[in-house]
N, C-alpha and C. Protein backbone atom coordinates (compact mmCIF):
# COMPACT_ATOMS: atom_id res chain seq x y z
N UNK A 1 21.23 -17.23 8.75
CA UNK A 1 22.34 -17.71 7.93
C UNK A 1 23.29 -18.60 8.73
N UNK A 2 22.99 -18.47 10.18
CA UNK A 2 23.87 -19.38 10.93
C UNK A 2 24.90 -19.53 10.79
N UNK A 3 26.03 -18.15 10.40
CA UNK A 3 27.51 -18.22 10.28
C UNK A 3 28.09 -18.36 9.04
N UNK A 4 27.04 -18.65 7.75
CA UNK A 4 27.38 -18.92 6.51
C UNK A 4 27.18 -17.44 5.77
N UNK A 5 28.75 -17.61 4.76
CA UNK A 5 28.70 -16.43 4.22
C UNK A 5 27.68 -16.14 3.14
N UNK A 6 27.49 -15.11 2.45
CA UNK A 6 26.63 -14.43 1.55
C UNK A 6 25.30 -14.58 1.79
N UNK A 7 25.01 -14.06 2.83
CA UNK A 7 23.55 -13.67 2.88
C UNK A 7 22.10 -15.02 2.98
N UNK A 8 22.77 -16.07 2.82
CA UNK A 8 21.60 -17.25 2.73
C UNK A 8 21.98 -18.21 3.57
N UNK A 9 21.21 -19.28 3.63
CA UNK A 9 21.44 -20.19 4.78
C UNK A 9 22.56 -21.11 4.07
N UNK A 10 22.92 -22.30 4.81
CA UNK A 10 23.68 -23.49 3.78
C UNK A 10 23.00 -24.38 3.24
N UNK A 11 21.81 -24.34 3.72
CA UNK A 11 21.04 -25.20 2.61
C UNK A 11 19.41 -24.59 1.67
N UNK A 12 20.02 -23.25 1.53
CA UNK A 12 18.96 -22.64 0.87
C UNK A 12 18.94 -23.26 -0.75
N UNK A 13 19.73 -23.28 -1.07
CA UNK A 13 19.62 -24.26 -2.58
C UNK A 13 18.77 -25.58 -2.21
N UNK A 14 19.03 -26.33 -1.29
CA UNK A 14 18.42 -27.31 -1.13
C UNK A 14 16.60 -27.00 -0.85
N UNK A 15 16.04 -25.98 -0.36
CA UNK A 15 15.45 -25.64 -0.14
C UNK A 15 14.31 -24.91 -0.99
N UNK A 16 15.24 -24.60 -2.31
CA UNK A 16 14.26 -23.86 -3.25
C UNK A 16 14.46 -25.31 -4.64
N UNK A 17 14.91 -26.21 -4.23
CA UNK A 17 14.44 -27.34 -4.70
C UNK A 17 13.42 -27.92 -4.51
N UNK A 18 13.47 -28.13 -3.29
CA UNK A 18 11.90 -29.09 -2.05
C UNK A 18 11.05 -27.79 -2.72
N UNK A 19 11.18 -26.78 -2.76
CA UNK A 19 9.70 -25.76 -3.08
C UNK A 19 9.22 -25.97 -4.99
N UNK A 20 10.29 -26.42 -4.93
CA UNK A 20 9.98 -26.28 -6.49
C UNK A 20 9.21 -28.03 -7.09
N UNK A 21 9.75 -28.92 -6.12
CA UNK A 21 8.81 -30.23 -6.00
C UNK A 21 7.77 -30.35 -5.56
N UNK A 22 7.59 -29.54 -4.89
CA UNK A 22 6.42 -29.17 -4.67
C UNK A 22 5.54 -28.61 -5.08
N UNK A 23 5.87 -28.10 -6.08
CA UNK A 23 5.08 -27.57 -7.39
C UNK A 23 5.12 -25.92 -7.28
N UNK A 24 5.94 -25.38 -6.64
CA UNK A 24 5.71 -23.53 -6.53
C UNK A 24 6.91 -23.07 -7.85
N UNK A 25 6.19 -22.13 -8.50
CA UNK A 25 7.12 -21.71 -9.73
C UNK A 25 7.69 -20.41 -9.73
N UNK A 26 7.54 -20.00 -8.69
CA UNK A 26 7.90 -18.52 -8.01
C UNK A 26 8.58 -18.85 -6.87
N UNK A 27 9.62 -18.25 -6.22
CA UNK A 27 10.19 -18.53 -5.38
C UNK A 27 10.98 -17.32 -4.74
N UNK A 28 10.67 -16.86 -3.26
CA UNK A 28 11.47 -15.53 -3.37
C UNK A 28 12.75 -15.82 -2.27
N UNK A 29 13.69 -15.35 -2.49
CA UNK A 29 14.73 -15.91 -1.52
C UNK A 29 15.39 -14.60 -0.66
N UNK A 30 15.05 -14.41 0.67
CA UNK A 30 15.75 -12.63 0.98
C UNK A 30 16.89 -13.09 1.99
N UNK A 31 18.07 -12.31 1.31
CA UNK A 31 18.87 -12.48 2.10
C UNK A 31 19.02 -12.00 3.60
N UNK A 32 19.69 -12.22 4.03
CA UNK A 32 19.92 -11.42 5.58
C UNK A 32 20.36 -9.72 5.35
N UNK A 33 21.02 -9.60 4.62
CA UNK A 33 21.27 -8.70 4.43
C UNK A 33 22.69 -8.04 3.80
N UNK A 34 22.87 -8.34 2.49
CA UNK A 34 24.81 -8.61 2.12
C UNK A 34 25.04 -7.37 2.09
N UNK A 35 26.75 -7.95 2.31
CA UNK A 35 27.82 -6.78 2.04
C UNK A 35 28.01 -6.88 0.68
N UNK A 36 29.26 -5.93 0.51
CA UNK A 36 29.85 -6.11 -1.22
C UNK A 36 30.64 -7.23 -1.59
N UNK A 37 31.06 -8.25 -0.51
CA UNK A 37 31.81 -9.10 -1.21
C UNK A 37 30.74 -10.64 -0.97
N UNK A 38 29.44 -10.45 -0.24
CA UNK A 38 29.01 -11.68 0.73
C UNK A 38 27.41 -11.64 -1.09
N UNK A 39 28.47 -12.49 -1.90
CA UNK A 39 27.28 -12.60 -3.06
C UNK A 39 26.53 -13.89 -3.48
N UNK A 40 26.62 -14.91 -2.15
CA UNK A 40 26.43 -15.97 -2.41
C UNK A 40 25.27 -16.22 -3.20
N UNK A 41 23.79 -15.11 -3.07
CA UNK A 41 22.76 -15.73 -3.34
C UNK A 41 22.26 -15.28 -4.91
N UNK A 42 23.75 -14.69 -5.99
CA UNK A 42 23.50 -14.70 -6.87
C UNK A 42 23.55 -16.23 -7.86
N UNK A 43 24.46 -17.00 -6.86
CA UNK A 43 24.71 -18.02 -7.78
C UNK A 43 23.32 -19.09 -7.45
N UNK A 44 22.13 -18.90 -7.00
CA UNK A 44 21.41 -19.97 -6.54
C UNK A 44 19.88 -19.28 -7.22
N UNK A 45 19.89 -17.93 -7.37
CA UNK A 45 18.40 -17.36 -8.01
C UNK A 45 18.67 -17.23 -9.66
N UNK A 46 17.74 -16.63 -10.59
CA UNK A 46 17.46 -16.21 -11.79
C UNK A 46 17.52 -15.03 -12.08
N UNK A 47 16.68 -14.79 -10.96
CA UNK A 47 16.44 -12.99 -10.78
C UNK A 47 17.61 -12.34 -9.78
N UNK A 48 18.40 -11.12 -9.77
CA UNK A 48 19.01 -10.44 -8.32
C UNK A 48 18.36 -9.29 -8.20
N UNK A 49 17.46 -9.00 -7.46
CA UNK A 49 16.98 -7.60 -7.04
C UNK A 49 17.30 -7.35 -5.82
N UNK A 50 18.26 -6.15 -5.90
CA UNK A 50 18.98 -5.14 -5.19
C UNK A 50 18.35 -4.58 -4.34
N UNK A 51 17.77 -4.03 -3.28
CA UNK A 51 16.84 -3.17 -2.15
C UNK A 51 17.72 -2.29 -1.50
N UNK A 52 17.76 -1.06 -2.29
CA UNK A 52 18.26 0.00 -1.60
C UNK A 52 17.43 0.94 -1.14
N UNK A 53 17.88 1.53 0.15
CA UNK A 53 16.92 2.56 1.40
C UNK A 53 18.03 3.98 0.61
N UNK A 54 17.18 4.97 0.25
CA UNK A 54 17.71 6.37 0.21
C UNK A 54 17.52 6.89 1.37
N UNK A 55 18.83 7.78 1.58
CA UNK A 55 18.88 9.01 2.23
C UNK A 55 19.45 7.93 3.69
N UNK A 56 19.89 6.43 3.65
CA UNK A 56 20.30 5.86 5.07
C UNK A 56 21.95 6.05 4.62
N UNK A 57 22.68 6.28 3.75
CA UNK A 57 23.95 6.37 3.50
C UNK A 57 24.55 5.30 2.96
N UNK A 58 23.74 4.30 1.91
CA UNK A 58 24.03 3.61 1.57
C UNK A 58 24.16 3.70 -0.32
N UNK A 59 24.16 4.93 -0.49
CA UNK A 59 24.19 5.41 -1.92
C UNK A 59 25.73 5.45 -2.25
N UNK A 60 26.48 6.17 -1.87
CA UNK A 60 28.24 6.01 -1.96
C UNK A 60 28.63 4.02 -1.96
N UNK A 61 27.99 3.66 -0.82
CA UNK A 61 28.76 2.05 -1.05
C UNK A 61 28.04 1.66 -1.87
N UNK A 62 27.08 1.70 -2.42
CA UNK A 62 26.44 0.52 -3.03
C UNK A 62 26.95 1.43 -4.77
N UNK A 63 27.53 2.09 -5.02
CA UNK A 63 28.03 2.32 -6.59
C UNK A 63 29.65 1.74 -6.45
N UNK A 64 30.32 1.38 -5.04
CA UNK A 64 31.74 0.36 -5.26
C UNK A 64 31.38 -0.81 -6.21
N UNK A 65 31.94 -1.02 -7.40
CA UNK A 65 32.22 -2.45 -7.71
C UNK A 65 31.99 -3.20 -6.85
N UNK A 66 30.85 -4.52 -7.16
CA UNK A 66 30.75 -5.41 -6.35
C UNK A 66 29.31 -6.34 -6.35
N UNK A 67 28.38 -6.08 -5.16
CA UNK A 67 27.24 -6.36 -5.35
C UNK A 67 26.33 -5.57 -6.18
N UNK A 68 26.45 -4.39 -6.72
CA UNK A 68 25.60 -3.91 -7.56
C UNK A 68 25.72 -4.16 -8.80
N UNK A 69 27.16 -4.67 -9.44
CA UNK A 69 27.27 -4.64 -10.55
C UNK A 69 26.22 -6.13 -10.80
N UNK A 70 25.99 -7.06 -9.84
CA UNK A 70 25.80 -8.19 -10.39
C UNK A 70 23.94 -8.21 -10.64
N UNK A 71 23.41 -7.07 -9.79
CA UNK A 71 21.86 -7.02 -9.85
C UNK A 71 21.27 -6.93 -11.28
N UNK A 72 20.45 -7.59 -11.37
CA UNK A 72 19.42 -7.75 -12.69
C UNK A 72 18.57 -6.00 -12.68
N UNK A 73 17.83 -5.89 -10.85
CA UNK A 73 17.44 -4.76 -10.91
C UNK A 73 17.59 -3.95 -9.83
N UNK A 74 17.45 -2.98 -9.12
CA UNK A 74 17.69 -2.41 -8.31
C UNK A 74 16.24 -1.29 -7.63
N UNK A 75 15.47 -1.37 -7.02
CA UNK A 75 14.65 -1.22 -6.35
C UNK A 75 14.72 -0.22 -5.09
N UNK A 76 14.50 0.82 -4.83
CA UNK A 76 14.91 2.25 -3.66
C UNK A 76 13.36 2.12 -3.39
N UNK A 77 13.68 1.20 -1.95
CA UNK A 77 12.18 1.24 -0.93
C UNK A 77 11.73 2.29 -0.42
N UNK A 78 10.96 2.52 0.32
CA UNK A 78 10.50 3.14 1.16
C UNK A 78 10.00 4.63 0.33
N UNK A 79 9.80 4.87 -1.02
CA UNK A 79 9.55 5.94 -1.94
C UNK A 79 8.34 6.70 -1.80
N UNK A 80 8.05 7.13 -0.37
CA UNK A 80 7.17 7.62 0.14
C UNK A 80 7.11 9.10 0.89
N UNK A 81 5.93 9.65 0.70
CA UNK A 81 5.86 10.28 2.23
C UNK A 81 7.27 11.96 1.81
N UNK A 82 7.98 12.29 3.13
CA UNK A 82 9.05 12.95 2.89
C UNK A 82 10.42 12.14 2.07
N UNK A 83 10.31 11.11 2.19
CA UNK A 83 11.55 10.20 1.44
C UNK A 83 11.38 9.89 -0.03
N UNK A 84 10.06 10.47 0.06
CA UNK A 84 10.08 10.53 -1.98
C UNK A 84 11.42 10.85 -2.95
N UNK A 85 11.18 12.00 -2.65
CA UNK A 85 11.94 13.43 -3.33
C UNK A 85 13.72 12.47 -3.10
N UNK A 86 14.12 11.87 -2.20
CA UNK A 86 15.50 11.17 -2.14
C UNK A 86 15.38 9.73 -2.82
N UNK A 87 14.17 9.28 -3.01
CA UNK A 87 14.46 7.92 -3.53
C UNK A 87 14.66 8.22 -4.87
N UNK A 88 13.93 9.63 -4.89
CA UNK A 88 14.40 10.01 -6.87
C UNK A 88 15.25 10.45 -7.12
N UNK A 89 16.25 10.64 -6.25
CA UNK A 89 17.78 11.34 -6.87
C UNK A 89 18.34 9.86 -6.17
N UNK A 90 18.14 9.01 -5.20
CA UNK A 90 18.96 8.16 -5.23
C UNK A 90 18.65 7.06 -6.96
N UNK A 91 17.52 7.40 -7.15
CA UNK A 91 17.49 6.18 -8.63
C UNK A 91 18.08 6.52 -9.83
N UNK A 92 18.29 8.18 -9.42
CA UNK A 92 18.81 8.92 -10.61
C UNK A 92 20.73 8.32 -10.10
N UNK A 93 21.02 8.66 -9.26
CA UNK A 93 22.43 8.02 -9.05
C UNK A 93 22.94 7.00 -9.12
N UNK A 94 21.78 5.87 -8.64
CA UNK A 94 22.10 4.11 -9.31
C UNK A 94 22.30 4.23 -10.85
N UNK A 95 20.94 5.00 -11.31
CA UNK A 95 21.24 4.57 -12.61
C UNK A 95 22.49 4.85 -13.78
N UNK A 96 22.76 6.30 -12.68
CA UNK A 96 24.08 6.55 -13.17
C UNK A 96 25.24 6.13 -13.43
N UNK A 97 25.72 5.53 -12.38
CA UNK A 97 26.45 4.45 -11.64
C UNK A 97 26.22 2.80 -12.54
N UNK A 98 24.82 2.69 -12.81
CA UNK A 98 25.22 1.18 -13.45
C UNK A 98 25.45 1.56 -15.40
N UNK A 99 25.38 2.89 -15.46
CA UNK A 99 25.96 3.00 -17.05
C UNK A 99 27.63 2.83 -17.19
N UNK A 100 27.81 2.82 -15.64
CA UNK A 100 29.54 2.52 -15.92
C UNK A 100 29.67 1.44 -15.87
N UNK A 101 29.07 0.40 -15.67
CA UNK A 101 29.76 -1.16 -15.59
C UNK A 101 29.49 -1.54 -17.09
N UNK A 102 30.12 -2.65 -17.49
CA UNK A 102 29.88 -3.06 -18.54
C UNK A 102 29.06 -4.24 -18.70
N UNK A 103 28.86 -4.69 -19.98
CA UNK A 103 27.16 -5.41 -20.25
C UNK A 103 27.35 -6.51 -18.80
N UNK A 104 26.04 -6.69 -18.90
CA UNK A 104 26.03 -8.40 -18.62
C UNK A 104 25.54 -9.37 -19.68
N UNK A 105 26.46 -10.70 -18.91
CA UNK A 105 26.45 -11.96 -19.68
C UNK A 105 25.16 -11.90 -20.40
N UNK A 106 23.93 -11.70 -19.57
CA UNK A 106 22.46 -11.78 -20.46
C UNK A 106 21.97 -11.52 -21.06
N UNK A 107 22.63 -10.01 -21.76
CA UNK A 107 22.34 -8.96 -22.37
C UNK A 107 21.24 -8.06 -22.14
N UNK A 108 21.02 -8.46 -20.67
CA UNK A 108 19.80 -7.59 -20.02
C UNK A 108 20.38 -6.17 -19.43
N UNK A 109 19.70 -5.30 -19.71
CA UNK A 109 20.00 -4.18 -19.43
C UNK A 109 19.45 -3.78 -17.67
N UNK A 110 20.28 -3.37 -16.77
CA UNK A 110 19.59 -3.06 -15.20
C UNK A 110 19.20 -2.21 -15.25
N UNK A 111 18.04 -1.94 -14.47
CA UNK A 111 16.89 -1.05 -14.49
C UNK A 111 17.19 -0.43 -12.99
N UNK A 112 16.47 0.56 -12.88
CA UNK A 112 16.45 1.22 -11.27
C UNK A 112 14.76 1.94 -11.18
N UNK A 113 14.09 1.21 -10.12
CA UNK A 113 13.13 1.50 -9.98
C UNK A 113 13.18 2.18 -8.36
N UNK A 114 11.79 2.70 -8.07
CA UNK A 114 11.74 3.31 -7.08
C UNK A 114 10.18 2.65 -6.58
N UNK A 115 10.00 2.65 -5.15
CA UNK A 115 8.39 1.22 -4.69
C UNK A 115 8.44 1.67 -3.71
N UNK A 116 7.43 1.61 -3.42
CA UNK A 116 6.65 1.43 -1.53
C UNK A 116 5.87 1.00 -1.19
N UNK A 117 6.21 0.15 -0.61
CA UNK A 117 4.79 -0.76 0.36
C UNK A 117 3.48 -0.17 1.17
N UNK A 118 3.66 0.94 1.41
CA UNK A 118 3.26 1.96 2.27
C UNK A 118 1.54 2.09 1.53
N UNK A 119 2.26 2.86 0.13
CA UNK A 119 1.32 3.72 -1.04
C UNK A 119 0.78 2.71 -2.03
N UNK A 120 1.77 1.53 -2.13
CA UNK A 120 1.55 0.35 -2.93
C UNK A 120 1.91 1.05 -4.18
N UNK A 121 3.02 1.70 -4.57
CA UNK A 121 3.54 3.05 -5.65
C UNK A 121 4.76 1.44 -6.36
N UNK A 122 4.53 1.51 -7.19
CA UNK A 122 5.93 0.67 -7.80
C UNK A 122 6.17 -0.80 -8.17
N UNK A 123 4.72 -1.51 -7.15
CA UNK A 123 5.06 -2.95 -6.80
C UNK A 123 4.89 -3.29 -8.25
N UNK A 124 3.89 -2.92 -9.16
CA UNK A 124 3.40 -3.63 -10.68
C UNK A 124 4.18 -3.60 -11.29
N UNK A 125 4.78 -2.81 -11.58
CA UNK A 125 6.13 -2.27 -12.16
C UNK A 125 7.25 -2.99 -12.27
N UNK A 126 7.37 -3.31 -10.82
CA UNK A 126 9.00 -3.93 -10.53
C UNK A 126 8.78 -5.58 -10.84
N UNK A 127 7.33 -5.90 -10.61
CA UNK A 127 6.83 -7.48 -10.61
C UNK A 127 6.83 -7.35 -12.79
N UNK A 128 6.87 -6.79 -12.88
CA UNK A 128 6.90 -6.51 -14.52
C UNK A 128 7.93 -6.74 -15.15
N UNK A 129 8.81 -5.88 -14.41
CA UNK A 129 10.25 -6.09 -14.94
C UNK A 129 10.96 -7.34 -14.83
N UNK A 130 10.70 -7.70 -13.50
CA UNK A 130 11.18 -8.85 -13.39
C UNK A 130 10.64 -10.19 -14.67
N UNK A 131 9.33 -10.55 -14.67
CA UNK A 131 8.64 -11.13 -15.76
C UNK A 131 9.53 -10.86 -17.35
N UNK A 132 9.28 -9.51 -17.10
CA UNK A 132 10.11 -9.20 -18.65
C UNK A 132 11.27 -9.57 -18.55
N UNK A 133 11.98 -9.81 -17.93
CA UNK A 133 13.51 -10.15 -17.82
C UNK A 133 13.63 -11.65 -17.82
N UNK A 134 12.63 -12.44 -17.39
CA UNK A 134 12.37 -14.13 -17.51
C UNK A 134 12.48 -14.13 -18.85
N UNK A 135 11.31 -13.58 -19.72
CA UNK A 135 10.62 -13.43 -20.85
C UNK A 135 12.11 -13.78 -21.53
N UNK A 136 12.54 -12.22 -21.31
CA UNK A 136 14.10 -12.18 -22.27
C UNK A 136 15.06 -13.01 -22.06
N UNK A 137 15.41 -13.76 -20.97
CA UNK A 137 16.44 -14.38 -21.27
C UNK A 137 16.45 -15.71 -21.34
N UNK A 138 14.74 -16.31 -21.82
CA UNK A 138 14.46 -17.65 -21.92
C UNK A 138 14.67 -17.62 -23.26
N UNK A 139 14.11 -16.09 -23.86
CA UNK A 139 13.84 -16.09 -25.64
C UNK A 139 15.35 -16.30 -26.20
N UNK A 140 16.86 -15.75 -25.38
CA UNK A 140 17.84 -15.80 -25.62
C UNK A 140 18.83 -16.58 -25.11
N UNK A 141 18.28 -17.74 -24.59
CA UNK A 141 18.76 -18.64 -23.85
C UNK A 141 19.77 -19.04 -23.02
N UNK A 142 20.01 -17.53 -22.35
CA UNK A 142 20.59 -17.03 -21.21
C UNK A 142 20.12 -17.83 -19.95
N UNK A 143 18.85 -17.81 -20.03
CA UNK A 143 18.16 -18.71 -18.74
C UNK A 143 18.46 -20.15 -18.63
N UNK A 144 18.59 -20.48 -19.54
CA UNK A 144 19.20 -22.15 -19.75
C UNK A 144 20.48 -22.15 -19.00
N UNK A 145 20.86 -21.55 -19.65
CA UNK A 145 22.64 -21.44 -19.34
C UNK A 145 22.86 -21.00 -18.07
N UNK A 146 22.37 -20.11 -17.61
CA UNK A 146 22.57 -19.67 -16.15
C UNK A 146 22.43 -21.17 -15.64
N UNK A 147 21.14 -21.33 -15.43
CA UNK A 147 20.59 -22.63 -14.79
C UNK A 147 22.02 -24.05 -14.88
N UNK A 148 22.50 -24.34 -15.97
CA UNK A 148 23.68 -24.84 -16.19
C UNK A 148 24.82 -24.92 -15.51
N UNK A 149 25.04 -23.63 -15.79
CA UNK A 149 25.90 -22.17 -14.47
C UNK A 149 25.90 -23.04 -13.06
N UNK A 150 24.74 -22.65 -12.56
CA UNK A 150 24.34 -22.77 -11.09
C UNK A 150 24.43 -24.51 -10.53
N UNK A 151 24.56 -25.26 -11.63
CA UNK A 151 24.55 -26.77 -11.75
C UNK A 151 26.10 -27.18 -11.50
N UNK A 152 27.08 -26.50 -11.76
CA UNK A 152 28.39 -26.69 -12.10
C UNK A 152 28.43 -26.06 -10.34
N UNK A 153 27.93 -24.50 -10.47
CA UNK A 153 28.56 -23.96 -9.09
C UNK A 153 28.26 -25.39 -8.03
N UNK A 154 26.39 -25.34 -7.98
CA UNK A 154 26.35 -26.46 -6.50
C UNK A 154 26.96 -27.74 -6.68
N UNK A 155 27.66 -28.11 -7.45
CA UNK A 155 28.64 -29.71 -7.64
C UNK A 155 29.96 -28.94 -6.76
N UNK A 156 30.61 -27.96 -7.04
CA UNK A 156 31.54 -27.30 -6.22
C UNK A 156 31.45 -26.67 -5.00
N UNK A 157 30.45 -26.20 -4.66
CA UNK A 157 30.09 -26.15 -3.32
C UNK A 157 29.84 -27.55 -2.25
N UNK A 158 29.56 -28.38 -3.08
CA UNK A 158 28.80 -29.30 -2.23
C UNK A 158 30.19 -30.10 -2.19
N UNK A 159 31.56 -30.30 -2.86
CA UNK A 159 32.37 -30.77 -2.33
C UNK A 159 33.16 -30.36 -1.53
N UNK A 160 33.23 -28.69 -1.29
CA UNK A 160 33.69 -27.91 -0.64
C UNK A 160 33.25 -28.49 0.98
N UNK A 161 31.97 -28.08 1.22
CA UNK A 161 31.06 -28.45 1.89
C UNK A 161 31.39 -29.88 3.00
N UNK A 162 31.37 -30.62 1.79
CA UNK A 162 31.43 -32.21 1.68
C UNK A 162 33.53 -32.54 2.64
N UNK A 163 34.25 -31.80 2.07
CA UNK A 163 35.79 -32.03 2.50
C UNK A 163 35.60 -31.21 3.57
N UNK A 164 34.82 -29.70 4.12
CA UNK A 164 35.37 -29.32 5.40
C UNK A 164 34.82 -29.81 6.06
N UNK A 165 33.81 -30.36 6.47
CA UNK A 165 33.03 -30.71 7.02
C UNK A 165 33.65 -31.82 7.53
N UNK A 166 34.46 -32.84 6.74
CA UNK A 166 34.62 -34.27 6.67
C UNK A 166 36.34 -33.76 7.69
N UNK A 167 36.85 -32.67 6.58
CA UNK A 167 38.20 -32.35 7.60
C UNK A 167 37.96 -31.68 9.19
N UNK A 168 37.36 -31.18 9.78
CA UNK A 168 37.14 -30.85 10.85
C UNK A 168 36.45 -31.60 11.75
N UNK A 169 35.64 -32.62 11.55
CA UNK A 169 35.14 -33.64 12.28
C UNK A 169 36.09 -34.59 12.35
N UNK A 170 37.50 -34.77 11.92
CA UNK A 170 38.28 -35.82 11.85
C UNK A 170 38.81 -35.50 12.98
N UNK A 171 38.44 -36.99 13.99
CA UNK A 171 39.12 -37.20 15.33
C UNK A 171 40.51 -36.45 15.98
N UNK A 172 41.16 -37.02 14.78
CA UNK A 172 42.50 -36.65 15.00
C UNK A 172 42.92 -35.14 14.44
N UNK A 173 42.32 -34.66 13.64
CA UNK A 173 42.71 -33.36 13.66
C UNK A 173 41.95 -32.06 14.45
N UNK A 174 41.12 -32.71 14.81
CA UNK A 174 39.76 -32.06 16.39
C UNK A 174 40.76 -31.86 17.45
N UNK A 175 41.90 -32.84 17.83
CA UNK A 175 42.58 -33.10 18.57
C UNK A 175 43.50 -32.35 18.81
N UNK A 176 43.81 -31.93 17.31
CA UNK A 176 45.48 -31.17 16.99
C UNK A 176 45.57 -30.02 16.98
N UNK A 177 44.34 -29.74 16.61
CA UNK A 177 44.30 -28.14 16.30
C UNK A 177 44.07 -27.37 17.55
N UNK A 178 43.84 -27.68 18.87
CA UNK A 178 44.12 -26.88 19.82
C UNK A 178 45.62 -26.71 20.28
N UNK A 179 46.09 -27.74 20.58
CA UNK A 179 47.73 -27.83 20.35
C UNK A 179 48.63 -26.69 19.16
N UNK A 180 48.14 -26.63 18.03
CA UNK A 180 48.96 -25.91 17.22
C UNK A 180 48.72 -24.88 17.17
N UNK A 181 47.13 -24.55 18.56
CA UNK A 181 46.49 -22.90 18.15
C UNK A 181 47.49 -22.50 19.65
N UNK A 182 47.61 -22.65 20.06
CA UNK A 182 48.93 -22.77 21.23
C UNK A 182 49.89 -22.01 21.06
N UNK A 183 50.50 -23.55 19.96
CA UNK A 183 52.13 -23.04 19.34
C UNK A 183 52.14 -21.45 18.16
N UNK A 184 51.12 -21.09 18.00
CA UNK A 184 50.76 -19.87 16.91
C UNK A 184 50.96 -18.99 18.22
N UNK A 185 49.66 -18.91 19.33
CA UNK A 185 49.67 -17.67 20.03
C UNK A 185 51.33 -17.48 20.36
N UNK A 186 51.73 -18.99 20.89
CA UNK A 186 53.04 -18.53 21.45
C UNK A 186 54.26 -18.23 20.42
N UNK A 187 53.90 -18.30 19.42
CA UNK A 187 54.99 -17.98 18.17
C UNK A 187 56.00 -18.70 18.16
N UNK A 188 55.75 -19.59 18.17
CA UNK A 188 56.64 -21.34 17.77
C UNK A 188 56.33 -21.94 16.61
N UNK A 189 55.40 -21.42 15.70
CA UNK A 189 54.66 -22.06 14.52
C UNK A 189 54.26 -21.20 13.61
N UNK A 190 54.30 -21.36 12.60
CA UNK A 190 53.92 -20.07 11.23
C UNK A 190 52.54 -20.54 11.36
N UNK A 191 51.38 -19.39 10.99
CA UNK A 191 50.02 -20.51 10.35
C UNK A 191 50.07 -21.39 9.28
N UNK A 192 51.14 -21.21 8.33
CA UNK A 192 51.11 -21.43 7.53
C UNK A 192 51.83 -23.41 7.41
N UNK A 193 53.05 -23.22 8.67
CA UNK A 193 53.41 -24.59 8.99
C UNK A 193 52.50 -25.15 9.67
N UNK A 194 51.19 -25.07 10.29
CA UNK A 194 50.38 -25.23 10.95
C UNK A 194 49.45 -25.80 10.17
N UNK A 195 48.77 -25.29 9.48
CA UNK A 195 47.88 -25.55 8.18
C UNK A 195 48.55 -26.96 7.91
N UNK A 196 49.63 -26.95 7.14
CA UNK A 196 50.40 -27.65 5.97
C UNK A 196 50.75 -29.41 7.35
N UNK A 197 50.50 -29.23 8.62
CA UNK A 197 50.82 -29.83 9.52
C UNK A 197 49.06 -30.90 9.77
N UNK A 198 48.11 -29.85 10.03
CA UNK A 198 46.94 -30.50 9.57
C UNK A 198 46.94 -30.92 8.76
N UNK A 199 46.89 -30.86 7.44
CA UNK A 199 46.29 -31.59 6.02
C UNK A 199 47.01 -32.66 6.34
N UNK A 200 48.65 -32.44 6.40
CA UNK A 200 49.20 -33.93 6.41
C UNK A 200 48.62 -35.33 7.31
N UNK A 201 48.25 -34.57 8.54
CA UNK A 201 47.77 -35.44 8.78
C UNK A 201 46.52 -36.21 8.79
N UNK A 202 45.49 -35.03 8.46
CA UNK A 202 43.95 -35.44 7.54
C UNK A 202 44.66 -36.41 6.33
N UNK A 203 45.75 -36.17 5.22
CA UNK A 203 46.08 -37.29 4.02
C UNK A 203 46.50 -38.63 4.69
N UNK A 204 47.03 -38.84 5.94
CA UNK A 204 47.53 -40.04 6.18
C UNK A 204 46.30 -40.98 6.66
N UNK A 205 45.25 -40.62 6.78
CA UNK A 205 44.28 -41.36 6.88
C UNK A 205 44.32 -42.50 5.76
């Protein structure tokens, strides 16, 4: 991810474009690994499937408001072996947990499955759901609209992108900002007069 927030690179959108010119109609995108607030890579897929490990202590955080509410589905790996018996009370607790949020935009209902790579226990299943969930929200033209969605987000990212990029490579404020990181440590400067001290002089360009 190279320092970029929510879990994906900065040019992973760009990336599941080139794959998709290329003619691939499946596309899987794994994040690094998000927190609850790092949700970048909902705004760039169709699908969000969730990968939760039972019994690692990640059952309490992952029912906070946040990244779970936004998953399409939710998936408890490793459902094998001695970790069976916990991936089934952890799916019983997701699922618990996502009857408290309210709908989503798609009117797709989240599912909680349980898989292992191990036993090969789950994979048909979850590759099912997912399908069925294309199915449904092309028939209800949720999928359009997302896609729409995600058209509006990368025009706003990419100017985001486009201005810091353009503000921090500017000669003169490359220049300044060690000077004013100075006057902060030494408490001669608010950040806030500091900030407002850059831009001005990024506008006088």
């Amino acid at each position: 991810a190279a320092g970029t927030p929510g879990g994906v690179a900065r040019k992973t959108r760009e990336t599941i474009i080139l794959c998709e010119a290329a003619g691939f109609d499946t596309i899987l995108v794994e994040t690094v690994g998000v927190g609850q607030s790092e949700t970048a890579v909902h705004s760039i897929v169709d699908f969000f499937l969730l990968l939760m490990l039972a019994g690692a202590g990640d059952e309490l955080q992952g029912i906070k408001r946040g990244i779970i509410e936004m998953a399409d589905a939710i998936a408890i790996t490793k459902a094998d072996g001695t970790n069976k018996i916990n991936a089934g009370n952890a799916r019983i607790l997701y699922s618990n947990a996502l009857a408290l949020f309210p709908p989503q935009p798609s009117g797709w209902k989240p599912e909680v499955l349980t898989c292992s790579a191990f036993d090969r226990s789950g994979i048909k299943e979850l590759w099912d759901l997912i399908t069925g969930y294309v199915s449904f929200t092309i028939e209800n033209g949720y999928f359009e609209e997302r896609r729409k969605q995600q058209s509006v987000i990368r025009m706003n990212d990419a100017i985001r992108d486009h201005l810091s990029s353009s503000f921090y490579n500017d000669r003169d404020v490359k220049m300044m900002i060690p000077l004013l990181e100075k006057q902060l440590y030494e408490g001669r400067i608010t950040s806030y007069k500091a900030a407002r001290a850059l831009i001005d002089k990024y506008n006088r360009k």
